[in-house]
N, C-alpha and C. Protein backbone atom coordinates (compact mmCIF):
# COMPACT_ATOMS: atom_id res chain seq x y z
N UNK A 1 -22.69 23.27 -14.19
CA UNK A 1 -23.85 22.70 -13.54
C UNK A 1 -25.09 23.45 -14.00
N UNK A 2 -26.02 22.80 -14.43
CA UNK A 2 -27.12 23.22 -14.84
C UNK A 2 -28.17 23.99 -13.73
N UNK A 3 -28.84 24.97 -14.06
CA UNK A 3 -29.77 25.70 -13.23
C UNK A 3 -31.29 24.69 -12.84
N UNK A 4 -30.78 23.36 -12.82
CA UNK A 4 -31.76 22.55 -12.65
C UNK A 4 -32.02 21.32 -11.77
N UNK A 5 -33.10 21.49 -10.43
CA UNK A 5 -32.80 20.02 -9.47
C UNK A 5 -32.93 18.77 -10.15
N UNK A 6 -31.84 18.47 -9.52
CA UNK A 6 -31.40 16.78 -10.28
C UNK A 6 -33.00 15.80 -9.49
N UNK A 7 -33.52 16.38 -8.36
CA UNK A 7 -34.21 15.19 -8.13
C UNK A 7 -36.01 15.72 -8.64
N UNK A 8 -36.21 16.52 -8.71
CA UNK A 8 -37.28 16.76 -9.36
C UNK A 8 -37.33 17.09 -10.64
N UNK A 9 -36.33 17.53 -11.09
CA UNK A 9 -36.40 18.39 -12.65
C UNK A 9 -37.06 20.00 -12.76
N UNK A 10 -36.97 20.28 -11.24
CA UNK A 10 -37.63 22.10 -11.16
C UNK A 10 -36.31 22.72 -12.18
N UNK A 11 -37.23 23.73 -13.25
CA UNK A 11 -36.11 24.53 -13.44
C UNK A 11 -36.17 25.82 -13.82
N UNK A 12 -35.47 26.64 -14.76
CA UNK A 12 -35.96 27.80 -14.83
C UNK A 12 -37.23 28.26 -15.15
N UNK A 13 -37.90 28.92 -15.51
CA UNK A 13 -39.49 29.82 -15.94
C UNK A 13 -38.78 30.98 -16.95
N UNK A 14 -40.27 31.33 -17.32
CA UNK A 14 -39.80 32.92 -17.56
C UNK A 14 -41.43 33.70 -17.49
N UNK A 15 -41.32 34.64 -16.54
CA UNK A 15 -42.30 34.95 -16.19
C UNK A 15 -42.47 36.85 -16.32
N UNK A 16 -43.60 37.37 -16.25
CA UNK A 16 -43.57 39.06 -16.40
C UNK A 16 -44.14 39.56 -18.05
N UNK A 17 -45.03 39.00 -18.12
CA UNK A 17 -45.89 39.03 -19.36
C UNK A 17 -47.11 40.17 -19.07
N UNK A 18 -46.96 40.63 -19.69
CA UNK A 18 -48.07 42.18 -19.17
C UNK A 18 -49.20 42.64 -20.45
N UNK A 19 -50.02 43.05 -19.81
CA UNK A 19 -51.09 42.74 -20.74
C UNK A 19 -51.13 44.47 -21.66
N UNK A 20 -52.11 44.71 -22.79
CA UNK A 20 -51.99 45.31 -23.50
C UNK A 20 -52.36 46.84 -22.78
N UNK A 21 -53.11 46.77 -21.82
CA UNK A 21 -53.53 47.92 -20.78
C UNK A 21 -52.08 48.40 -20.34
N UNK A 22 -51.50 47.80 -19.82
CA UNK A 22 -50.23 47.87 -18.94
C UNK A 22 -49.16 48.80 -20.21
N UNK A 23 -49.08 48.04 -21.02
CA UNK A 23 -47.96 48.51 -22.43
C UNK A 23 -48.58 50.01 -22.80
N UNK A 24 -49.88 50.50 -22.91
CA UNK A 24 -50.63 51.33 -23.26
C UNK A 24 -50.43 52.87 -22.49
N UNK A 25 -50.04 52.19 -21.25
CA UNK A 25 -50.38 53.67 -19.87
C UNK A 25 -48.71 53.83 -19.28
N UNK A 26 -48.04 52.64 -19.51
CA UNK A 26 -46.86 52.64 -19.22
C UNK A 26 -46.22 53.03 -20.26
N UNK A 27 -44.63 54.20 -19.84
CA UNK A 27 -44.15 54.43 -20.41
C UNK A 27 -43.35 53.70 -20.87
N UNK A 28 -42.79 52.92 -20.33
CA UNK A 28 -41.22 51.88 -20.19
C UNK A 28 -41.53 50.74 -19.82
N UNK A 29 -42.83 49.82 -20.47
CA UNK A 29 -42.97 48.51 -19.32
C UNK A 29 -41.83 47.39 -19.78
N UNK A 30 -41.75 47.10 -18.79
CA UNK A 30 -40.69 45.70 -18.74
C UNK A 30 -41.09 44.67 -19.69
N UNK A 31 -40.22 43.70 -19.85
CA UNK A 31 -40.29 42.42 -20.84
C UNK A 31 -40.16 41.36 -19.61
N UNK A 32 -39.97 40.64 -20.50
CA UNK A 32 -39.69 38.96 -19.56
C UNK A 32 -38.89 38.85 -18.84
N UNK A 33 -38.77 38.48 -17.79
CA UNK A 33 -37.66 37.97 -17.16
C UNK A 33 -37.19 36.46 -16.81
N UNK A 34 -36.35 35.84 -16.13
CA UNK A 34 -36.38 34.39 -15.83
C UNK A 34 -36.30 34.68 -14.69
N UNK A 35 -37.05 33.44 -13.86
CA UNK A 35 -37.20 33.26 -12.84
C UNK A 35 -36.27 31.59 -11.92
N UNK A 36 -35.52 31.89 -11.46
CA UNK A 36 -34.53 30.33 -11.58
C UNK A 36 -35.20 30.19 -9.78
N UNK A 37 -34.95 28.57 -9.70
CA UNK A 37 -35.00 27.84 -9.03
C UNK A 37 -33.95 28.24 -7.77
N UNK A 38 -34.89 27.82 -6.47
CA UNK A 38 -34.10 28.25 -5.25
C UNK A 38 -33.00 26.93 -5.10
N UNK A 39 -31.72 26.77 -5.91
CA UNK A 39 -30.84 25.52 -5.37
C UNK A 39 -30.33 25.96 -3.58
N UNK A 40 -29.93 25.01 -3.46
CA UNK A 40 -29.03 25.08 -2.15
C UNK A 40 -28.14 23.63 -1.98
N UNK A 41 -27.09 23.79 -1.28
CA UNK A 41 -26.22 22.64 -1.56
C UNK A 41 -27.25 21.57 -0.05
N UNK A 42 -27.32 20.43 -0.45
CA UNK A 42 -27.90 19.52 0.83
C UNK A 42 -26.32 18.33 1.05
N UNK A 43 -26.49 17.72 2.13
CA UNK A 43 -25.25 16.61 2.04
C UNK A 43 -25.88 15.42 1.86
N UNK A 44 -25.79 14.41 1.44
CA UNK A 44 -25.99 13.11 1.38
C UNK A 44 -25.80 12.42 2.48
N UNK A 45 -26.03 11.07 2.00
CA UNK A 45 -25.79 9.95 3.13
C UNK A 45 -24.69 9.33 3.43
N UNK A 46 -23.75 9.78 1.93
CA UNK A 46 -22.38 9.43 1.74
C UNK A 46 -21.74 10.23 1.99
N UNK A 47 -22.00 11.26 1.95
CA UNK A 47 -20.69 12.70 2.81
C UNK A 47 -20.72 13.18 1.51
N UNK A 48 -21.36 13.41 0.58
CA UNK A 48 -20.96 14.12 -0.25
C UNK A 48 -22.11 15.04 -0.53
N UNK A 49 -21.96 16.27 -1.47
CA UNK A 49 -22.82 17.33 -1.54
C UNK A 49 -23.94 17.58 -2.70
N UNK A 50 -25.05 18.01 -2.77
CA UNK A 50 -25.76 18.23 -4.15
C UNK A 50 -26.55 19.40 -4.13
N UNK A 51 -26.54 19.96 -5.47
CA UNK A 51 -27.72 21.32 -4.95
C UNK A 51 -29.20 20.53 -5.97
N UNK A 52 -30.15 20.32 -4.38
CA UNK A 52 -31.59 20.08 -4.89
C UNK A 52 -32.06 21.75 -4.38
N UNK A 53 -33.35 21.66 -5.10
CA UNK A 53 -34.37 22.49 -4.45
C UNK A 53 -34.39 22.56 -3.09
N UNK A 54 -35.17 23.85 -2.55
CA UNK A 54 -35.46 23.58 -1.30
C UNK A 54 -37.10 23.09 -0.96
N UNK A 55 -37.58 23.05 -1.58
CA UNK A 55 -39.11 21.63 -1.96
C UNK A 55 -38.78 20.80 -1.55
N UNK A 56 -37.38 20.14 -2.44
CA UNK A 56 -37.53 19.07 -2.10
C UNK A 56 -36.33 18.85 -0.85
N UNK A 57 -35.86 19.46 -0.35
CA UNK A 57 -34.80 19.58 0.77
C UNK A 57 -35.85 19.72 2.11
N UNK A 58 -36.84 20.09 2.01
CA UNK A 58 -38.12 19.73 2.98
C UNK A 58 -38.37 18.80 3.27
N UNK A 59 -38.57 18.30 1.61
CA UNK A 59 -39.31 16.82 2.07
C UNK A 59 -38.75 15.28 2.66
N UNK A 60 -37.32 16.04 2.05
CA UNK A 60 -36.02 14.97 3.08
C UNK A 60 -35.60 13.64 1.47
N UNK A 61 -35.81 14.09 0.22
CA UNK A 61 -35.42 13.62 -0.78
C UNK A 61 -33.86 13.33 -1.40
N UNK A 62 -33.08 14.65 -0.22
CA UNK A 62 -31.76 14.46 -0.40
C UNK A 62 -31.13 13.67 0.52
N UNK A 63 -32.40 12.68 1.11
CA UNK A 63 -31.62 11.88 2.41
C UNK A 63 -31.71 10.11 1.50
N UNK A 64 -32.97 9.92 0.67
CA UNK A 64 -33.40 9.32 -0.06
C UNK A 64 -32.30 8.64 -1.48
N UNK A 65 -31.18 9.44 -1.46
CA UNK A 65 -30.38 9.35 -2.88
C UNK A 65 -29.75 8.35 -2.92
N UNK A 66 -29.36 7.21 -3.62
CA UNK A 66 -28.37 6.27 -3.24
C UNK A 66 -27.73 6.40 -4.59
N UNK A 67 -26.32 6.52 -4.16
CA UNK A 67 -25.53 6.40 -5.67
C UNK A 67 -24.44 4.90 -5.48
N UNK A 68 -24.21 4.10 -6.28
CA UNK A 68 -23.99 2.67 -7.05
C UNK A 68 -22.37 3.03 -7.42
């Protein structure tokens, strides 16, 4: 399963970019890191389970899903 909500398309980042001051005075500065998406499992309308965001688990999008 991908690190990515199926109903928005939120997904990873990569964030921690530091500027040339920072690299200069610091001994050891850090590199990039990734930053992943808060999943959580929600239930459907059908009894079954999905991990959306919690954005969109607010907004009540995992009540919204109809699967065919």
């Amino acid at each position: 399963m991908a690190k990515t909500c199926p109903t928005c398309g939120k997904g990873t980042i990569i964030v921690g970019h530091y500027s040339n001051r920072v690299r200069a005075t610091k001994f050891n500065p850090t590199g990039n890191k990734r930053k992943y998406p808060n999943l959580q499992w929600a239930p459907l309308a059908d009894g079954s389970r999905l991990k959306i965001c919690t954005k969109c688990m607010k907004v009540g999008k995992h009540l919204e899903i109809k699967f065919v």
